[in-house]
Protein backbone atom coordinates (compact mmCIF):
# COMPACT_ATOMS: atom_id res chain seq x y z
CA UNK A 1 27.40 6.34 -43.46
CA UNK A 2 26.69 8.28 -40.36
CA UNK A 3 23.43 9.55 -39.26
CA UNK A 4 22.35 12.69 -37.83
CA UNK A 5 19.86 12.31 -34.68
CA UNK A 6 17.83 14.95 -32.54
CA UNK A 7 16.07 14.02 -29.61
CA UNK A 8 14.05 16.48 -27.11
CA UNK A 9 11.81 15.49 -24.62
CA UNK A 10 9.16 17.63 -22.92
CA UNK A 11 9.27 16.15 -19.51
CA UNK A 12 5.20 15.09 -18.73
CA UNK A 13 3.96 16.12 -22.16
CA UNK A 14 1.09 13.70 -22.89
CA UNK A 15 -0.90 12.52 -26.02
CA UNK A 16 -3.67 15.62 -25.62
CA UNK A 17 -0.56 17.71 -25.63
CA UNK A 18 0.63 16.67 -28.80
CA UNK A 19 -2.86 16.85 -30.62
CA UNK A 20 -3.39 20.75 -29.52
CA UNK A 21 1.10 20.86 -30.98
CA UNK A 22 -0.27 19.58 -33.78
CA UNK A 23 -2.69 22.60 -34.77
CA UNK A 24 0.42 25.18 -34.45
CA UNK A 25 2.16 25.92 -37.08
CA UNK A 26 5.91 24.66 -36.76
CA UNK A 27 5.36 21.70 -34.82
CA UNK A 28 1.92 20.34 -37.11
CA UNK A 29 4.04 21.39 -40.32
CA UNK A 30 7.07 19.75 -39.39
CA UNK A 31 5.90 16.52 -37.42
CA UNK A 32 2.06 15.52 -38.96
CA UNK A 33 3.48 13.11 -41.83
CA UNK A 34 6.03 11.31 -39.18
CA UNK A 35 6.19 8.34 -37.00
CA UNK A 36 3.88 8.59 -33.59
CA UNK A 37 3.31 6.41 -30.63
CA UNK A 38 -0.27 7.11 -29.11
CA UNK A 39 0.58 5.62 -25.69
CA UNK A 40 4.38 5.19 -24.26
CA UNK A 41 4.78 2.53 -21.87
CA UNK A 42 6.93 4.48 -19.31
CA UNK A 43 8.88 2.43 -16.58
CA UNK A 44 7.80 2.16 -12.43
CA UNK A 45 8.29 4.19 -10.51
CA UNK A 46 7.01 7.16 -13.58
CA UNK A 47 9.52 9.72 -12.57
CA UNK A 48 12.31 11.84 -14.32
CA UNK A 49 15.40 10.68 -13.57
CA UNK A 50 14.55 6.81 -13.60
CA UNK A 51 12.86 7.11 -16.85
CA UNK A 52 14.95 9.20 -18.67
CA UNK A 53 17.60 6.56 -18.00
CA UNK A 54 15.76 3.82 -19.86
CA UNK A 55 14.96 6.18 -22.83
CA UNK A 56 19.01 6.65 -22.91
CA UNK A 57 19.68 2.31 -22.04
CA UNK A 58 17.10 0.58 -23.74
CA UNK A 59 17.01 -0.83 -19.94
CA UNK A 60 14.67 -0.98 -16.91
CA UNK A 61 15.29 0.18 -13.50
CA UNK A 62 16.51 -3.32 -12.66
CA UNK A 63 19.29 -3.00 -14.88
CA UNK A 64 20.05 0.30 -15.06
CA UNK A 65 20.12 0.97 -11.72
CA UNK A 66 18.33 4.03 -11.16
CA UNK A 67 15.25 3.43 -8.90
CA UNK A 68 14.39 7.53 -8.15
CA UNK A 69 15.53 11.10 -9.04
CA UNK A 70 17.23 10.53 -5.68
CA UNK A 71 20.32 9.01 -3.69
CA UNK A 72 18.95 7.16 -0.41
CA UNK A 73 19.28 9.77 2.46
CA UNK A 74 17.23 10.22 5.83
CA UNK A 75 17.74 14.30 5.63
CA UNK A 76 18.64 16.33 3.27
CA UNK A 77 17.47 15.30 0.08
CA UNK A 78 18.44 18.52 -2.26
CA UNK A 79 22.00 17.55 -1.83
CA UNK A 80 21.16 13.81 -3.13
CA UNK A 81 20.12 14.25 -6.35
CA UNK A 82 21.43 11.63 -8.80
CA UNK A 83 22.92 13.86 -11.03
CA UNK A 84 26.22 11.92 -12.35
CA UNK A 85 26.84 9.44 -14.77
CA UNK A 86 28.72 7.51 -12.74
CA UNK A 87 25.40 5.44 -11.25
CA UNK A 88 24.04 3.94 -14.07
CA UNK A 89 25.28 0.79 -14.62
CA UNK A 90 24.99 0.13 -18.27
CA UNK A 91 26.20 1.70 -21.56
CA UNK A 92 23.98 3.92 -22.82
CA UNK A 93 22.94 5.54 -26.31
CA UNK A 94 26.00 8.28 -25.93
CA UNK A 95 28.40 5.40 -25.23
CA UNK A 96 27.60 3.84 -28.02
CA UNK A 97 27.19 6.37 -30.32
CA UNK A 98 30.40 7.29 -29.30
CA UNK A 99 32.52 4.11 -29.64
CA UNK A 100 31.20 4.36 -33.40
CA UNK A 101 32.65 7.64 -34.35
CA UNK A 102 29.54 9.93 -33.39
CA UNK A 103 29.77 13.53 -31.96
CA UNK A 104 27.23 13.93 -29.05
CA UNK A 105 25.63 16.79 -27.16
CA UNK A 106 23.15 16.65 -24.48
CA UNK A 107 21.87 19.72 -22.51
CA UNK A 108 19.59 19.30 -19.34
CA UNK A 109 19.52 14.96 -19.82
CA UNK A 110 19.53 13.72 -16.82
CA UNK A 111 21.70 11.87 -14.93
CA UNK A 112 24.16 12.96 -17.74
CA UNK A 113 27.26 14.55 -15.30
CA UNK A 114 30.41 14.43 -16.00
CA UNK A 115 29.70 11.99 -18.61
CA UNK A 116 32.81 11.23 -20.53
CA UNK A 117 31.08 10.40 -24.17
CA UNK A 118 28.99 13.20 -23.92
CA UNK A 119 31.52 15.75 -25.87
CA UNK A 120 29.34 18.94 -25.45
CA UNK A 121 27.78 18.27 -21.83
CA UNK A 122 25.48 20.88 -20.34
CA UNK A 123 23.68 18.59 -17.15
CA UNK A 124 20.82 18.77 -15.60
CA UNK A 125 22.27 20.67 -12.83
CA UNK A 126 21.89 23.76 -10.36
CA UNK A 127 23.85 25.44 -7.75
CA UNK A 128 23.43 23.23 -4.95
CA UNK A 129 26.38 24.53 -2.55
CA UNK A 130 27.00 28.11 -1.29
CA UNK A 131 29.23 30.51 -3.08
CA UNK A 132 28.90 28.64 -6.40
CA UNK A 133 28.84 30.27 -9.34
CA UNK A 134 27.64 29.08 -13.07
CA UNK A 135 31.12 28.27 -13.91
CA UNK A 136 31.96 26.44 -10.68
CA UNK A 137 28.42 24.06 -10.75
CA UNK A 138 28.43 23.51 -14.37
CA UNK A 139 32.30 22.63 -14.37
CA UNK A 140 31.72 20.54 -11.32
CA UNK A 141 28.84 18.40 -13.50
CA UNK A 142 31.60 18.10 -15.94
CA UNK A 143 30.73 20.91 -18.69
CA UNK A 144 34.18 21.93 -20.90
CA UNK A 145 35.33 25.57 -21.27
CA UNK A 146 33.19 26.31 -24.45
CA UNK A 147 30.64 24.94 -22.99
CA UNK A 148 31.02 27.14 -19.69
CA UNK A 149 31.64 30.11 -22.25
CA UNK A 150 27.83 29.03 -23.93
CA UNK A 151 26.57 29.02 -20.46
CA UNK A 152 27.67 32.27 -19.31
CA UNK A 153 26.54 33.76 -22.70
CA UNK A 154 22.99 32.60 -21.64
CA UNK A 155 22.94 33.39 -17.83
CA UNK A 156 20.37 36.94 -18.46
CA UNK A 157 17.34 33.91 -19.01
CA UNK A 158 18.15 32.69 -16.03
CA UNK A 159 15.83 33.77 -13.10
CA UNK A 160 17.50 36.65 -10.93
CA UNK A 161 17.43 34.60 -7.90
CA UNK A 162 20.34 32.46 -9.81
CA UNK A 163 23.14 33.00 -8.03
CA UNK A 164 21.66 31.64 -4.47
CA UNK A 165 22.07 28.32 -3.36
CA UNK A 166 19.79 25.42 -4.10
CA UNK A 167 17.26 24.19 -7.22
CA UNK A 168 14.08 26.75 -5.83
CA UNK A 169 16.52 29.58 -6.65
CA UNK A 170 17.44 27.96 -10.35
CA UNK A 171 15.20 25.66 -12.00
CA UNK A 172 12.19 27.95 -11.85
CA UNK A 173 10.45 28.22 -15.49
CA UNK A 174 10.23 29.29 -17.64
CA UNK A 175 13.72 31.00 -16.98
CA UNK A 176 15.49 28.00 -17.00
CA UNK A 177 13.91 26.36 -20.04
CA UNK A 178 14.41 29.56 -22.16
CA UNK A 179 18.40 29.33 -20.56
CA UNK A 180 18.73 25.64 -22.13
CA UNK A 181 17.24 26.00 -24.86
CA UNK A 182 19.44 28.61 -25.53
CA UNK A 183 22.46 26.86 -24.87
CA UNK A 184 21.02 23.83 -26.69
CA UNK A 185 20.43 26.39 -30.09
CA UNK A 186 24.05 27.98 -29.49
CA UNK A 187 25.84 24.50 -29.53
CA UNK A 188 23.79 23.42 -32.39
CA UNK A 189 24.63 26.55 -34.48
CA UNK A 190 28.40 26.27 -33.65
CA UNK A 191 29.62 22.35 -33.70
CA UNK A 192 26.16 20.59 -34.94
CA UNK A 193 26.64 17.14 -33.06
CA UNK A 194 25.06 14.45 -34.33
CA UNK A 195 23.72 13.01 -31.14
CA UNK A 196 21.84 15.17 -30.11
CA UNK A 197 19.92 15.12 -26.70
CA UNK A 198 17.62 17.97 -24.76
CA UNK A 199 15.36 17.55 -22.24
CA UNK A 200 12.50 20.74 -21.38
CA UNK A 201 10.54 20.79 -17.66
CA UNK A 202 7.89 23.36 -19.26
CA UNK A 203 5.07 20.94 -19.11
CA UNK A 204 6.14 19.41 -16.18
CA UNK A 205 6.54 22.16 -13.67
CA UNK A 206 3.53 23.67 -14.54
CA UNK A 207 1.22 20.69 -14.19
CA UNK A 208 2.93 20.09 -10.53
CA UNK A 209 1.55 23.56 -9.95
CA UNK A 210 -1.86 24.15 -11.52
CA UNK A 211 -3.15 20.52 -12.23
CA UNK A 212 -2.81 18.35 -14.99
CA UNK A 213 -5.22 20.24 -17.80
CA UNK A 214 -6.15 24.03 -17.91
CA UNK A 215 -5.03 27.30 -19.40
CA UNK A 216 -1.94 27.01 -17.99
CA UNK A 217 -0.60 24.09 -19.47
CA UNK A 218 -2.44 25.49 -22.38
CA UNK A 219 0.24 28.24 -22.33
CA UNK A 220 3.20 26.23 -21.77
CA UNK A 221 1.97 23.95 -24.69
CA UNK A 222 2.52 27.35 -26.88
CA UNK A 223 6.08 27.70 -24.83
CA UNK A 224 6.65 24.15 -26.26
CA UNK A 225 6.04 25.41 -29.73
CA UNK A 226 8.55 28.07 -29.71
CA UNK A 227 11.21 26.20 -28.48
CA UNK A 228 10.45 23.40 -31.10
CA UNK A 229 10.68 26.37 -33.98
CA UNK A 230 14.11 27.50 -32.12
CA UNK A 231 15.60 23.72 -32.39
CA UNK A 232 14.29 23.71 -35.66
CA UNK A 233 16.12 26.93 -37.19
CA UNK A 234 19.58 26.18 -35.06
CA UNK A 235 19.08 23.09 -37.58
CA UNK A 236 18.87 25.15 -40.43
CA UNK A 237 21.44 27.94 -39.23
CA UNK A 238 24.11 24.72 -39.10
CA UNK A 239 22.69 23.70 -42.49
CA UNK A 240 22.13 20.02 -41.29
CA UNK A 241 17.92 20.29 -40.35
CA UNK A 242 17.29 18.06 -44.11
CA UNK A 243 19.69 15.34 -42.69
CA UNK A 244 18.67 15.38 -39.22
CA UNK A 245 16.27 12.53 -37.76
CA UNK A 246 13.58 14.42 -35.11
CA UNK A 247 12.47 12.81 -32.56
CA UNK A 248 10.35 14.62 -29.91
CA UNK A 249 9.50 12.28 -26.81
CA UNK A 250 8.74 12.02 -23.07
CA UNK A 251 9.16 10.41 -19.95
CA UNK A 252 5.47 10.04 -18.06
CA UNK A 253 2.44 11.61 -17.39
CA UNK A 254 1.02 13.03 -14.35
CA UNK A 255 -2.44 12.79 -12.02
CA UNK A 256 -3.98 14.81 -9.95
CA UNK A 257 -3.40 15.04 -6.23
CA UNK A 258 -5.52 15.75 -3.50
CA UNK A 259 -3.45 14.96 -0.40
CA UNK A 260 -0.29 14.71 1.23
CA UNK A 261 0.48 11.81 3.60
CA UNK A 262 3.88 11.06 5.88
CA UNK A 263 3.68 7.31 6.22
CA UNK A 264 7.25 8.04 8.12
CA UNK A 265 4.67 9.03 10.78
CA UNK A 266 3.18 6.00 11.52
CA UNK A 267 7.04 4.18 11.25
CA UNK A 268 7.96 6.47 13.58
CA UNK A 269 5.09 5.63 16.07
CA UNK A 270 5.96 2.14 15.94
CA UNK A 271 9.58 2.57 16.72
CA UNK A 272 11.06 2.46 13.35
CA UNK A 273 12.24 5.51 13.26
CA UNK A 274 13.71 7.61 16.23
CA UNK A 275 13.87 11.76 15.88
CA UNK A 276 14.08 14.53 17.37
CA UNK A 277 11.38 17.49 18.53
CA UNK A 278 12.12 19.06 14.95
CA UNK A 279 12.20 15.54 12.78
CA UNK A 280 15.75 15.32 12.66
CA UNK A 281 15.97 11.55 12.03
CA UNK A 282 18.74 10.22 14.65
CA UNK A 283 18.38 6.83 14.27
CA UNK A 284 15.85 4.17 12.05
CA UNK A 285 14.79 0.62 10.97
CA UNK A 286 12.71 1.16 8.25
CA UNK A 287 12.21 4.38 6.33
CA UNK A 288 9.76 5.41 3.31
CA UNK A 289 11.73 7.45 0.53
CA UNK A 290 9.43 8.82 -1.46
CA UNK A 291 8.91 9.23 -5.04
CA UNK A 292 5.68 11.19 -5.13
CA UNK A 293 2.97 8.93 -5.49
CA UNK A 294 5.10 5.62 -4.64
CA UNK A 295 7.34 4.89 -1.54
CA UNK A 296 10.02 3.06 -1.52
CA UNK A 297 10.69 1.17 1.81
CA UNK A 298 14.44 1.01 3.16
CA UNK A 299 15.60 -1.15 5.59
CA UNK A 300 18.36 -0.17 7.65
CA UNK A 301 19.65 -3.92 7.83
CA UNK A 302 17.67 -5.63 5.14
CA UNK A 303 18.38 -8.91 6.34
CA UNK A 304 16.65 -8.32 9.74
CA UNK A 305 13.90 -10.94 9.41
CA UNK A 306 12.51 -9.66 12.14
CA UNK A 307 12.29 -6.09 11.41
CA UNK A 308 11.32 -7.18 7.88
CA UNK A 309 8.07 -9.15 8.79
CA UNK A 310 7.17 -6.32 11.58
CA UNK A 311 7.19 -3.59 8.70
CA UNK A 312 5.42 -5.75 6.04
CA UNK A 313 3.14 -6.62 8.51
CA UNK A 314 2.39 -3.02 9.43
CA UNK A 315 2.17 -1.64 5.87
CA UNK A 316 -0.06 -4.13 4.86
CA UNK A 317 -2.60 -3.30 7.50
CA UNK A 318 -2.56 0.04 6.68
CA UNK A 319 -3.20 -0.76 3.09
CA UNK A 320 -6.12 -3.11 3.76
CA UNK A 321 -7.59 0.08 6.28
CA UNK A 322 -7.41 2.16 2.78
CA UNK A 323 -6.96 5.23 4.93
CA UNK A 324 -3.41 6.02 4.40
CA UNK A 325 -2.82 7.11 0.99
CA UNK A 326 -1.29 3.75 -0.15
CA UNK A 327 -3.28 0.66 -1.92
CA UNK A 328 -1.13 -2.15 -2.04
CA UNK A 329 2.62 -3.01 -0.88
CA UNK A 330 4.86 -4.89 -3.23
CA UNK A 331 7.72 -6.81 -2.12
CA UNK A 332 10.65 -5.90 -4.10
CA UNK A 333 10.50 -9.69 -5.69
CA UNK A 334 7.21 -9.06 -6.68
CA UNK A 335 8.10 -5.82 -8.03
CA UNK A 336 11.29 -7.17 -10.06
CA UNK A 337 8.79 -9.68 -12.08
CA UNK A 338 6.18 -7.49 -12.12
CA UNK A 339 7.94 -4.00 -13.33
CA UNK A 340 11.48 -4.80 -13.87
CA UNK A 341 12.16 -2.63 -10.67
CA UNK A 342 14.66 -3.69 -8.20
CA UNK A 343 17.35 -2.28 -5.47
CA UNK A 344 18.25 -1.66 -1.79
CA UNK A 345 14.75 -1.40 -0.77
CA UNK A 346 12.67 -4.21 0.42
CA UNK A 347 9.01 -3.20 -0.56
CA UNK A 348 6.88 -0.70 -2.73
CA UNK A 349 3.81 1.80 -1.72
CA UNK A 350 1.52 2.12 -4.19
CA UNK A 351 -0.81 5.14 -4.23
CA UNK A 352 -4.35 5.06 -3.99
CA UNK A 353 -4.91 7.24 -7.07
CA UNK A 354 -4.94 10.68 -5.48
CA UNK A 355 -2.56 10.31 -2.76
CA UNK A 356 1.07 11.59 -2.90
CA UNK A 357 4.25 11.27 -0.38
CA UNK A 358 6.33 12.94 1.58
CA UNK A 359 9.85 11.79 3.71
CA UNK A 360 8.34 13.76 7.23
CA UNK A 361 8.19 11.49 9.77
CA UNK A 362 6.64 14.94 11.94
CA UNK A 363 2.62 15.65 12.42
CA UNK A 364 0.40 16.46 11.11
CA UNK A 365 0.52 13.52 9.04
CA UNK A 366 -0.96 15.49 6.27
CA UNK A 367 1.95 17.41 4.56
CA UNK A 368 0.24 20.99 2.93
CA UNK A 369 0.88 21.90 -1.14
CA UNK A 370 3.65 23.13 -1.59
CA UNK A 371 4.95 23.74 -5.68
CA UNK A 372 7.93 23.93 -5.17
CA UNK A 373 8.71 20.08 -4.57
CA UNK A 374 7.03 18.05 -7.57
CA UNK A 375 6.24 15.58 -4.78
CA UNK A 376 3.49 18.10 -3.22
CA UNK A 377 2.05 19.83 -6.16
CA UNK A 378 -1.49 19.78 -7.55
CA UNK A 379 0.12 17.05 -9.60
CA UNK A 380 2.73 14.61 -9.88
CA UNK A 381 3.78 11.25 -11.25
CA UNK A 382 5.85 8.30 -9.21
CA UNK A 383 2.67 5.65 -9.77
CA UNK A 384 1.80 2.78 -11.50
CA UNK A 385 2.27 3.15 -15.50
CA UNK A 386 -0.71 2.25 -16.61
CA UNK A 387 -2.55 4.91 -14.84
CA UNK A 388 -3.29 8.40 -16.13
CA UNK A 389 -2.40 10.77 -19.24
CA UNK A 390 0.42 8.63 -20.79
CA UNK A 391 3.83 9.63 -22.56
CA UNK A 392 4.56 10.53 -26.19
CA UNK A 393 6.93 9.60 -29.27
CA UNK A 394 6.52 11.56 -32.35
CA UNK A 395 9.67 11.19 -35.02
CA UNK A 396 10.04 12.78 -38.72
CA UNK A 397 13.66 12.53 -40.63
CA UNK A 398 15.38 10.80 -43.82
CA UNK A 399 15.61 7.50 -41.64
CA UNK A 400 12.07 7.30 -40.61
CA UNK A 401 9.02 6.62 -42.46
CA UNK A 402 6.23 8.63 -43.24
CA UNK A 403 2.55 8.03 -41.45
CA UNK A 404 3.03 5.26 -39.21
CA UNK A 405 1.20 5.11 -36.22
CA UNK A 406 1.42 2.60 -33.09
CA UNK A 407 -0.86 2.07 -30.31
CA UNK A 408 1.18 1.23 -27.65
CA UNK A 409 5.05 0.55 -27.03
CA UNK A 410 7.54 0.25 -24.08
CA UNK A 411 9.63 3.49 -23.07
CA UNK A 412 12.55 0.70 -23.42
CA UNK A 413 12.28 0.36 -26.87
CA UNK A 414 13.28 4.02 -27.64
CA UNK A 415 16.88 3.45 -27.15
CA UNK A 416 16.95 0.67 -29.25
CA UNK A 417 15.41 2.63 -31.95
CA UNK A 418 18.15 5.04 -31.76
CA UNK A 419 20.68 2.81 -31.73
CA UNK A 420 18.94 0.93 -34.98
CA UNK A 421 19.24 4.11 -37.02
CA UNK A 422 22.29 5.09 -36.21
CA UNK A 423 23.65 2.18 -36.69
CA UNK A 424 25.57 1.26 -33.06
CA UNK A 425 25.41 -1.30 -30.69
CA UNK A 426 23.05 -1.24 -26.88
CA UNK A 427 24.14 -5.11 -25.72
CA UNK A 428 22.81 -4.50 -22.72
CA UNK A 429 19.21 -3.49 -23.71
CA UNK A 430 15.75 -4.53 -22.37
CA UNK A 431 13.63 -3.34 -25.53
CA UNK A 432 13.87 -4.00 -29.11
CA UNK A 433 13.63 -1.49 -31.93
CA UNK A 434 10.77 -0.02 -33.65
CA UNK A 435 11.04 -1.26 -37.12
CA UNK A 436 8.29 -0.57 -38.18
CA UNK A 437 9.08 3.07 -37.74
CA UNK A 438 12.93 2.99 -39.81
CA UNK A 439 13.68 3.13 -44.11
């Protein structure tokens, strides 16, 4: 017998989020007898795209394949986003729901495009290239005619800036969120899949730009709410909300910042990097891509000995000065046994706590705030997993039981869950169902 499943993560919603969801009304009603994680686990590096993968694998970074919400590129980085399915390397929870007879949605997953199990496919996408319009991204990222139609119906929550080029101009909340969630209620209401994926940025972008607990997150928590009671009723309007399992989730935390550095600079003074007057990057050896509040180092020809020992030796002075923002630097070996991260890159920057990154390889080396980037906010995520406000599960449905709490689990063992309940197969899987949490 098939199950029904809904899953929708609030990107950097943490456990004192949930407790204040918990006193209003719709979420406290619906969720306070379910299943709940205190503490998620989340993957390294703790950022988006990377860790919404191994909810949707069941796999780490080292397996899955995605190392950073980015492509490796020296200059423009808004056109690198990894946006299509076509990088990950393993199945995933729509595959396999899928191959079993399932009907899937997903609106706003990431690194979701022009996924071809995903049967009502709204991606995390914008309009990244000039003269786009919704119908041209959207059917570019590999959304179907209805769902273009649902798309279009939604565009007045969109921000008015919309129809310029480029993510500043789109993904600016809450516009966008109240245009998914939209479009997530709409396909709901009209073909009810039973695999069900949505993923908010509420909490997130307003933590990069006030900090990681005040009034403003306060609001968005309420925001939260609303959209939770909007999910809810779409259930109810398709009369399948009794049958449906409810899972509401996330992928990391964030910390404060209180500085920008360009480590770029000082590869740059040492002749690893060649530019021009404006930072152009013509030529390098060794370049720092960041992902806020870790680096990772690229090699141009990673099997330069030479070049490799000049870098590591260079980085690791730095990190013993304890001036530069960064802590420690990880080989990637180390880093495969130690987090399950691996890649193109040959070593890791860990931040000092309070430090974040940026790709300028231009002076000063201390890059201002700027909110629009979630690398140079007030806050941001990218560091160690163990550090900070940590990530959420909370679950209610006929498959799951009632009042069962854990401590601590791995973000990799979500998918596995899933898969559990539903009854498919994830053979490629790092993590191992909750089931203590499933009838």
């Amino acid at each position: 017998m098939k199950k029904r499943l809904l899953v929708f993560s609030v990107d950097a919603m943490v456990r004192e989020d949930v407790d204040k969801l918990m006193q209003l009304h719709y979420f406290g009603s619906m969720m306070k007898d379910g299943c709940q994680i205190n503490h998620v686990r989340t993957i390294y590096p703790s950022i988006t795209y990377p860790a919404h993968t191994s909810i949707a694998t069941g796999c780490y970074p080292n397996r899955h394949g995605i190392v950073s919400n980015f492509q490796l590129t020296t200059s423009d980085k808004e056109q690198n986003w990894i946006w299509d399915h076509e990088h990950i390397k393993v199945d995933d929870i729509f595959t396999a729901a899928k191959k079993s007879g399932y009907t899937t949605g997903s609106v706003f997953w990431p690194v979701t495009g022009n996924h071809p199990d995903i049967d009502y496919l709204i991606n995390e996408y914008w309009m990244p290239f000039p003269n786009d319009t919704l119908a041209s991204a959207f059917r570019r990222s590999g959304s179907s005619e209805e769902m273009i139609g649902i798309i279009e119906k939604n565009a007045s929550f969109l921000p008015k800036t919309y129809g310029k080029t480029g993510r500043l101009n789109f993904m600016v909340e809450p516009f966008c969120d109240l245009f998914l969630i939209h479009c997530a209620c709409d396909i709901i209401q009209k073909y009810a899949p039973e695999v069900m994926f949505i993923h908010n940025g509420i909490m997130d972008g307003t933590r990069h730009k006030y900090g990681v607990f005040n009034s403003e997150t306060d609001k968005s928590i309420g925001f939260v709410e609303e959209q939770f009671r909007m999910l809810i009723d779409a259930l109810s309007d398709a009369g399948v909300l009794d049958e449906t399992n409810i899972v509401v989730l996330s992928d990391h935390g964030q910390m404060e910042t209180k500085r920008i550095i360009k480590p770029n600079v000082y590869l740059r003074d040492k002749g690893f990097i060649e530019a021009d007057v404006e930072g152009n990057i013509l030529d390098w050896k060794a370049f720092c891509l960041s992902d806020a509040m870790s680096d990772l180092v690229y090699l141009k020809n990673p099997s330069d000995k030479k070049t490799y020992e000049a870098v590591y030796k260079l980085l690791r002075e730095m990190a013993e000065e304890g001036i530069y923002g960064f802590t420690e630097v990880v080989t990637a070996e180390e880093m495969n046994k130690r987090e399950h991260l691996n890649g193109q890159f040959s070593f890791v920057l860990e931040s000092d706590g309070y430090t974040s990154f940026s790709d300028s390889c231009v002076r000063p080396v201390i890059k201002p705030y700027d909110t629009g980037d979630y690398r140079f906010g007030r806050a941001t995520h990218g560091y160690n997993p163990d550090l900070g406000p940590q990530p959420v599960f909370n679950a209610i449905g006929p498959d799951f039981q009632h009042n069962v709490t854990i401590e601590r689990r791995p973000i990799v063992d979500e998918a596995p869950t899933f898969a559990k309940l539903l009854g498919v197969k994830l053979p490629h899987a790092q993590g191992t169902a909750i089931k203590e949490f499933l009838k």
